[in-house]
N, C-alpha and C. Protein backbone atom coordinates (compact mmCIF):
# COMPACT_ATOMS: atom_id res chain seq x y z
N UNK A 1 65.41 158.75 -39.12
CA UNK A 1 64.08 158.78 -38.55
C UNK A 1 64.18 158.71 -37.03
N UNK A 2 63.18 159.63 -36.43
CA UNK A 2 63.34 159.48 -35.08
C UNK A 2 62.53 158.01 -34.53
N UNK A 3 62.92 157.48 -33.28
CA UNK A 3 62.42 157.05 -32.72
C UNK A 3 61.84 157.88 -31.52
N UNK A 4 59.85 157.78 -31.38
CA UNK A 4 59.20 158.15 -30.48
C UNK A 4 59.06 156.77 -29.22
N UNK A 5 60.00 157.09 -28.20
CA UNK A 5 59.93 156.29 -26.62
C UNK A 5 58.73 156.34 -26.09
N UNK A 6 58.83 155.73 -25.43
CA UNK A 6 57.58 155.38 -24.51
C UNK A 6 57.60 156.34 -23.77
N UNK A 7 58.83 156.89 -23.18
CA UNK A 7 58.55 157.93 -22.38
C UNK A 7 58.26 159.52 -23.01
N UNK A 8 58.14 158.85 -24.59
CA UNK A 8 57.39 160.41 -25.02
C UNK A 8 56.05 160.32 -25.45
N UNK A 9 55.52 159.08 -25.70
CA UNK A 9 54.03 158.97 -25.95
C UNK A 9 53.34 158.84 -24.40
N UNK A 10 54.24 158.73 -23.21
CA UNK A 10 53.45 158.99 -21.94
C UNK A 10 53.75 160.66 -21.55
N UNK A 11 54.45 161.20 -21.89
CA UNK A 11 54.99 162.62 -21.66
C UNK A 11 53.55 163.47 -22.36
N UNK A 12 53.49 162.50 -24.15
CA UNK A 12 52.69 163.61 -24.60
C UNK A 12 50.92 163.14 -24.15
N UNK A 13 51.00 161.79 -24.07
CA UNK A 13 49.72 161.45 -23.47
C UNK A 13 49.21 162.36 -21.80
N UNK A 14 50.49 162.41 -21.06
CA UNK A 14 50.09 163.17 -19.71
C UNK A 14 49.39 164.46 -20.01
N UNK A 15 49.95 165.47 -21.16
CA UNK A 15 49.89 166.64 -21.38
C UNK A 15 48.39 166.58 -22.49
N UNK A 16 48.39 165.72 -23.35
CA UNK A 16 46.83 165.67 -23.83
C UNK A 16 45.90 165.34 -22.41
N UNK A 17 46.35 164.34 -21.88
CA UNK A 17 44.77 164.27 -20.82
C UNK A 17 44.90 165.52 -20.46
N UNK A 18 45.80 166.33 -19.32
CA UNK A 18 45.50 167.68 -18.56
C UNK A 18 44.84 168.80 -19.59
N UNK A 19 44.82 168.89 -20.57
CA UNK A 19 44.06 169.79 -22.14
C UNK A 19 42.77 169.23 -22.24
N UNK A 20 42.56 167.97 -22.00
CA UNK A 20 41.26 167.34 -22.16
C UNK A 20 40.04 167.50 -20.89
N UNK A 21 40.94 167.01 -19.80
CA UNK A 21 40.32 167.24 -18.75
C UNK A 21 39.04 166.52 -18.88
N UNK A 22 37.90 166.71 -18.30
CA UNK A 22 36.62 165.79 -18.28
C UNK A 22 36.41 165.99 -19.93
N UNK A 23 36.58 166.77 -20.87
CA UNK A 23 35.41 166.77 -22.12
C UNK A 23 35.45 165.47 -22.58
N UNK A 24 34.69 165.63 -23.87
CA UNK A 24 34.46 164.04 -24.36
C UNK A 24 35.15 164.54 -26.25
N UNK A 25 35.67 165.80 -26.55
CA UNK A 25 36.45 166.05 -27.78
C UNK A 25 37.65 167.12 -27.30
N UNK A 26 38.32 166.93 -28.63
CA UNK A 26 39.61 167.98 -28.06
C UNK A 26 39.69 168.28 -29.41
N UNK A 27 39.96 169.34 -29.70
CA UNK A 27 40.78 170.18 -30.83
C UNK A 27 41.85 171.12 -30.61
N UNK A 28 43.06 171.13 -30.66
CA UNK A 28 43.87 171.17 -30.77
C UNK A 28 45.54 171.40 -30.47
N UNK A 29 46.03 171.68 -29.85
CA UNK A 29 47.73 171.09 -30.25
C UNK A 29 48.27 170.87 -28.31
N UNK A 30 49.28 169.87 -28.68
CA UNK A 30 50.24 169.51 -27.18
C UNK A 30 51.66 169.17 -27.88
N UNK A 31 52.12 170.37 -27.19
CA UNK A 31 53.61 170.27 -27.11
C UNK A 31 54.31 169.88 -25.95
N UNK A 32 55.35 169.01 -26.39
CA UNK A 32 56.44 168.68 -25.57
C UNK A 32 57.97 169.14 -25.75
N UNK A 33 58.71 169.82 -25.01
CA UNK A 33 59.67 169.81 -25.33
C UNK A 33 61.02 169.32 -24.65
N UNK A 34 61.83 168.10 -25.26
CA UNK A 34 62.82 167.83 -24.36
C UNK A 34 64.30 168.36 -25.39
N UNK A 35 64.94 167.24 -25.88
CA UNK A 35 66.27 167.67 -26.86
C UNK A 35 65.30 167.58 -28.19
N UNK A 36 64.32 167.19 -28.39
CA UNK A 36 63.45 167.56 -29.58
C UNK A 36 62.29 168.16 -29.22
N UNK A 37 61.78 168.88 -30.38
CA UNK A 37 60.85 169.48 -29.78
C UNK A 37 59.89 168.35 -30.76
N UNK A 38 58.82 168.40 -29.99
CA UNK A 38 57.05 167.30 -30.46
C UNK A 38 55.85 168.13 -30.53
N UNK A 39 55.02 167.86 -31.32
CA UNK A 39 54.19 168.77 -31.77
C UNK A 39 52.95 167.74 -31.92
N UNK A 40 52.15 167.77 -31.06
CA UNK A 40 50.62 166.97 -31.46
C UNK A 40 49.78 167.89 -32.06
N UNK A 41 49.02 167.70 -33.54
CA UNK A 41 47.51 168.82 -33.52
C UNK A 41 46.73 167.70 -33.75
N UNK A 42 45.52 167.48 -33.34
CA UNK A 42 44.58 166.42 -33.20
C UNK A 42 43.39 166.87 -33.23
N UNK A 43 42.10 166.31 -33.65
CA UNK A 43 40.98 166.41 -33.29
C UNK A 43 40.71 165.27 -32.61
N UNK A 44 39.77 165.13 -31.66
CA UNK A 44 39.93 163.22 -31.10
C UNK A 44 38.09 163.28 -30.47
N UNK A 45 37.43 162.09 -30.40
CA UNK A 45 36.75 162.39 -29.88
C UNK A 45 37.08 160.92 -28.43
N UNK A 46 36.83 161.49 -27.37
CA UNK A 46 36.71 160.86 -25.85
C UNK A 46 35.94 160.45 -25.53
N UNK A 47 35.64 159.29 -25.27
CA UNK A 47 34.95 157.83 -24.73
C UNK A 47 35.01 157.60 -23.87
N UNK A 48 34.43 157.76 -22.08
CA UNK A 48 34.36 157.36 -21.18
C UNK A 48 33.20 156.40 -20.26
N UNK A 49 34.06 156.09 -19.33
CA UNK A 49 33.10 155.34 -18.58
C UNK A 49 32.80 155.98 -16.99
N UNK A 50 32.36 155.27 -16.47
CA UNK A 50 32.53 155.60 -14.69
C UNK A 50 33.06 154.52 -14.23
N UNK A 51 33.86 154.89 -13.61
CA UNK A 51 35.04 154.06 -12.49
C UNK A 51 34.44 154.40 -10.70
N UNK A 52 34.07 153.36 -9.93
CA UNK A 52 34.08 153.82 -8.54
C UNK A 52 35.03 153.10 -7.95
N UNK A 53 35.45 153.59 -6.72
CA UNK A 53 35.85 152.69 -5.79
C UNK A 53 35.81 153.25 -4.66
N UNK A 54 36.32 153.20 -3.46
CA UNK A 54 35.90 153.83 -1.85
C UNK A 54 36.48 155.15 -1.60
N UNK A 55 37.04 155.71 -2.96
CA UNK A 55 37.06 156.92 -2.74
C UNK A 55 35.88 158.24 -3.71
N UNK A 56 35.29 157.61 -4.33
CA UNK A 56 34.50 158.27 -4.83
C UNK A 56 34.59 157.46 -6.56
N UNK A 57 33.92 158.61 -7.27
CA UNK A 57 33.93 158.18 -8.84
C UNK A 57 34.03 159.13 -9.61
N UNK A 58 34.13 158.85 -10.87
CA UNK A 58 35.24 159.76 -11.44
C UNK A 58 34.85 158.90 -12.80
N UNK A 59 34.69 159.50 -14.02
CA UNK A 59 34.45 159.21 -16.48
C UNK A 59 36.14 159.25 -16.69
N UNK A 60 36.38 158.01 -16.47
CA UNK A 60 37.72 157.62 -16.77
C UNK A 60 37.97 157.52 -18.49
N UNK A 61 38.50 157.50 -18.93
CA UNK A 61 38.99 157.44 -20.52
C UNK A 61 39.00 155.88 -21.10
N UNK A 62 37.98 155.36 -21.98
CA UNK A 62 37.87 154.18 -22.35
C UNK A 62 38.32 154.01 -23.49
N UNK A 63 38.17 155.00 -24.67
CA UNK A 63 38.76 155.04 -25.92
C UNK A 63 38.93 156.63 -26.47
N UNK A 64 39.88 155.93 -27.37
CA UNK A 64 40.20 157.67 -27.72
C UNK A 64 40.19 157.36 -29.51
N UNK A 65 39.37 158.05 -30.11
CA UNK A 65 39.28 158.15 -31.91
C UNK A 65 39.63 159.23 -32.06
N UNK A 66 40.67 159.18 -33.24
CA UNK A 66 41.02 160.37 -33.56
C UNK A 66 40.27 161.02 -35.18
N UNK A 67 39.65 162.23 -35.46
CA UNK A 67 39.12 162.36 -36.27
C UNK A 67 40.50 162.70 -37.67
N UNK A 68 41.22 163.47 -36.99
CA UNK A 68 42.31 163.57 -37.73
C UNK A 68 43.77 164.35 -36.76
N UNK A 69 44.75 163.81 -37.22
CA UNK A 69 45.74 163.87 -36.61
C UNK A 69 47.08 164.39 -37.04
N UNK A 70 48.29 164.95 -36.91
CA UNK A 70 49.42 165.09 -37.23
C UNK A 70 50.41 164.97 -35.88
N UNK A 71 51.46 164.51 -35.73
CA UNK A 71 52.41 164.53 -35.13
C UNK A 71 53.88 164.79 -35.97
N UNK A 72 54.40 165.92 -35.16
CA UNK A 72 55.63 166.89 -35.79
C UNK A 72 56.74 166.57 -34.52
N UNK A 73 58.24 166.29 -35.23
CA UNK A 73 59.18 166.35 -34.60
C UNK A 73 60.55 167.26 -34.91
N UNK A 74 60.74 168.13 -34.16
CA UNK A 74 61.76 169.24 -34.67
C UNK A 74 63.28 169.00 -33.98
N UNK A 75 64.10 169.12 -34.20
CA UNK A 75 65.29 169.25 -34.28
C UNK A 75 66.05 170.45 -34.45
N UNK A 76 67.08 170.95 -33.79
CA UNK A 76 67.95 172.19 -34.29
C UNK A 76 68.19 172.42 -35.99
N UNK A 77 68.16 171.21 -36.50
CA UNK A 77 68.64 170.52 -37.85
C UNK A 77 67.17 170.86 -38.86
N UNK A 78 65.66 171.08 -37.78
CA UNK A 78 64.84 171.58 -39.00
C UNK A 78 63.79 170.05 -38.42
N UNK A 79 62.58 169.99 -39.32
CA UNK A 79 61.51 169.17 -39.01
C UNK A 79 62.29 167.52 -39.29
N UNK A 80 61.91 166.62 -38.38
CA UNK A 80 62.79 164.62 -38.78
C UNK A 80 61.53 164.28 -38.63
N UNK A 81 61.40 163.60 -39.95
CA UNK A 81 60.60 161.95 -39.41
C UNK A 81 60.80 161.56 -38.36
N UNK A 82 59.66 160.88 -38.09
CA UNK A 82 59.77 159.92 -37.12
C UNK A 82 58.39 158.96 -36.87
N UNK A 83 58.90 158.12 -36.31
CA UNK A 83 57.87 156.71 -36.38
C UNK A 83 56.26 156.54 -35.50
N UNK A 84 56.07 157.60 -34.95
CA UNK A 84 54.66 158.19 -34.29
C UNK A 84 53.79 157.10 -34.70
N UNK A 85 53.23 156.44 -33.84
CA UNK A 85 52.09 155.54 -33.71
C UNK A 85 50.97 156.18 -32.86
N UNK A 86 49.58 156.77 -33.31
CA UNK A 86 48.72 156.81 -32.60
C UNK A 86 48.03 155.41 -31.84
N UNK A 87 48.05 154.18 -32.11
CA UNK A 87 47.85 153.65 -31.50
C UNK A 87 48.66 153.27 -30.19
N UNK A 88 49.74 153.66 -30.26
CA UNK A 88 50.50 153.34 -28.70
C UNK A 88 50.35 154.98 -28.10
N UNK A 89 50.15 155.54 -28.50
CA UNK A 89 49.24 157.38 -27.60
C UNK A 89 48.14 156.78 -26.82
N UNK A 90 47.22 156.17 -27.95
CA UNK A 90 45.96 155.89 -27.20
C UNK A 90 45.97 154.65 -26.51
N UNK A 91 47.26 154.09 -26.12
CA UNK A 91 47.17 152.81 -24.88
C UNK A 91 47.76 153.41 -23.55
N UNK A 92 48.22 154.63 -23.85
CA UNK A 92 48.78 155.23 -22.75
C UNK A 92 47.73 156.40 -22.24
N UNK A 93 46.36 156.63 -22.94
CA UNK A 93 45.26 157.16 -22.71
C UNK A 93 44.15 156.69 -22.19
N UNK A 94 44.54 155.53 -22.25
CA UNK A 94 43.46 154.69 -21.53
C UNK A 94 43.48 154.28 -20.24
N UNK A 95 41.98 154.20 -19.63
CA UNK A 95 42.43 154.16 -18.05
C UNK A 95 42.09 152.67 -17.68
């Protein structure tokens, strides 16, 4: 079974926010690829707030629900398990 790092639930979290951008839902897929390849397809719906401070303001990301989800991990060797927690995605989604 693979282990998913932190530095791949922030890799794939970076690449879902830039897909998301301001909306408040997303449907569907973010790939990452390093020595494995990662495969998010998601429906989610986006929960924001407003954030100010002295540079202006900006609907920062407060929660993220996912309506339904899969996460895929590939290998030269063909599709591996692996231990994918949406709840540590969505702590690295949050602002």
């Amino acid at each position: 079974m693979l282990n998913i790092t932190s530095n791949i639930y922030r890799l794939v979290a970076d690449r879902l926010r830039d897909a998301v951008g301001e909306a408040e839902f997303f449907s569907g897929t973010i790939a990452v690829a390093t020595d494995v390849d990662y495969t998010l397809r998601a429906t989610l719906l986006i929960y924001r707030r407003t954030v100010s401070d002295v540079s202006g303001s900006w609907r920062a990301i407060s929660d993220v629900v996912p309506v339904w989800w899969e996460f895929h991990s590939t290998t030269n060797e063909g599709e591996q398990l692996n231990d994918f927690d949406f709840t540590e995605l969505r702590r690295e989604l949050i602002d």
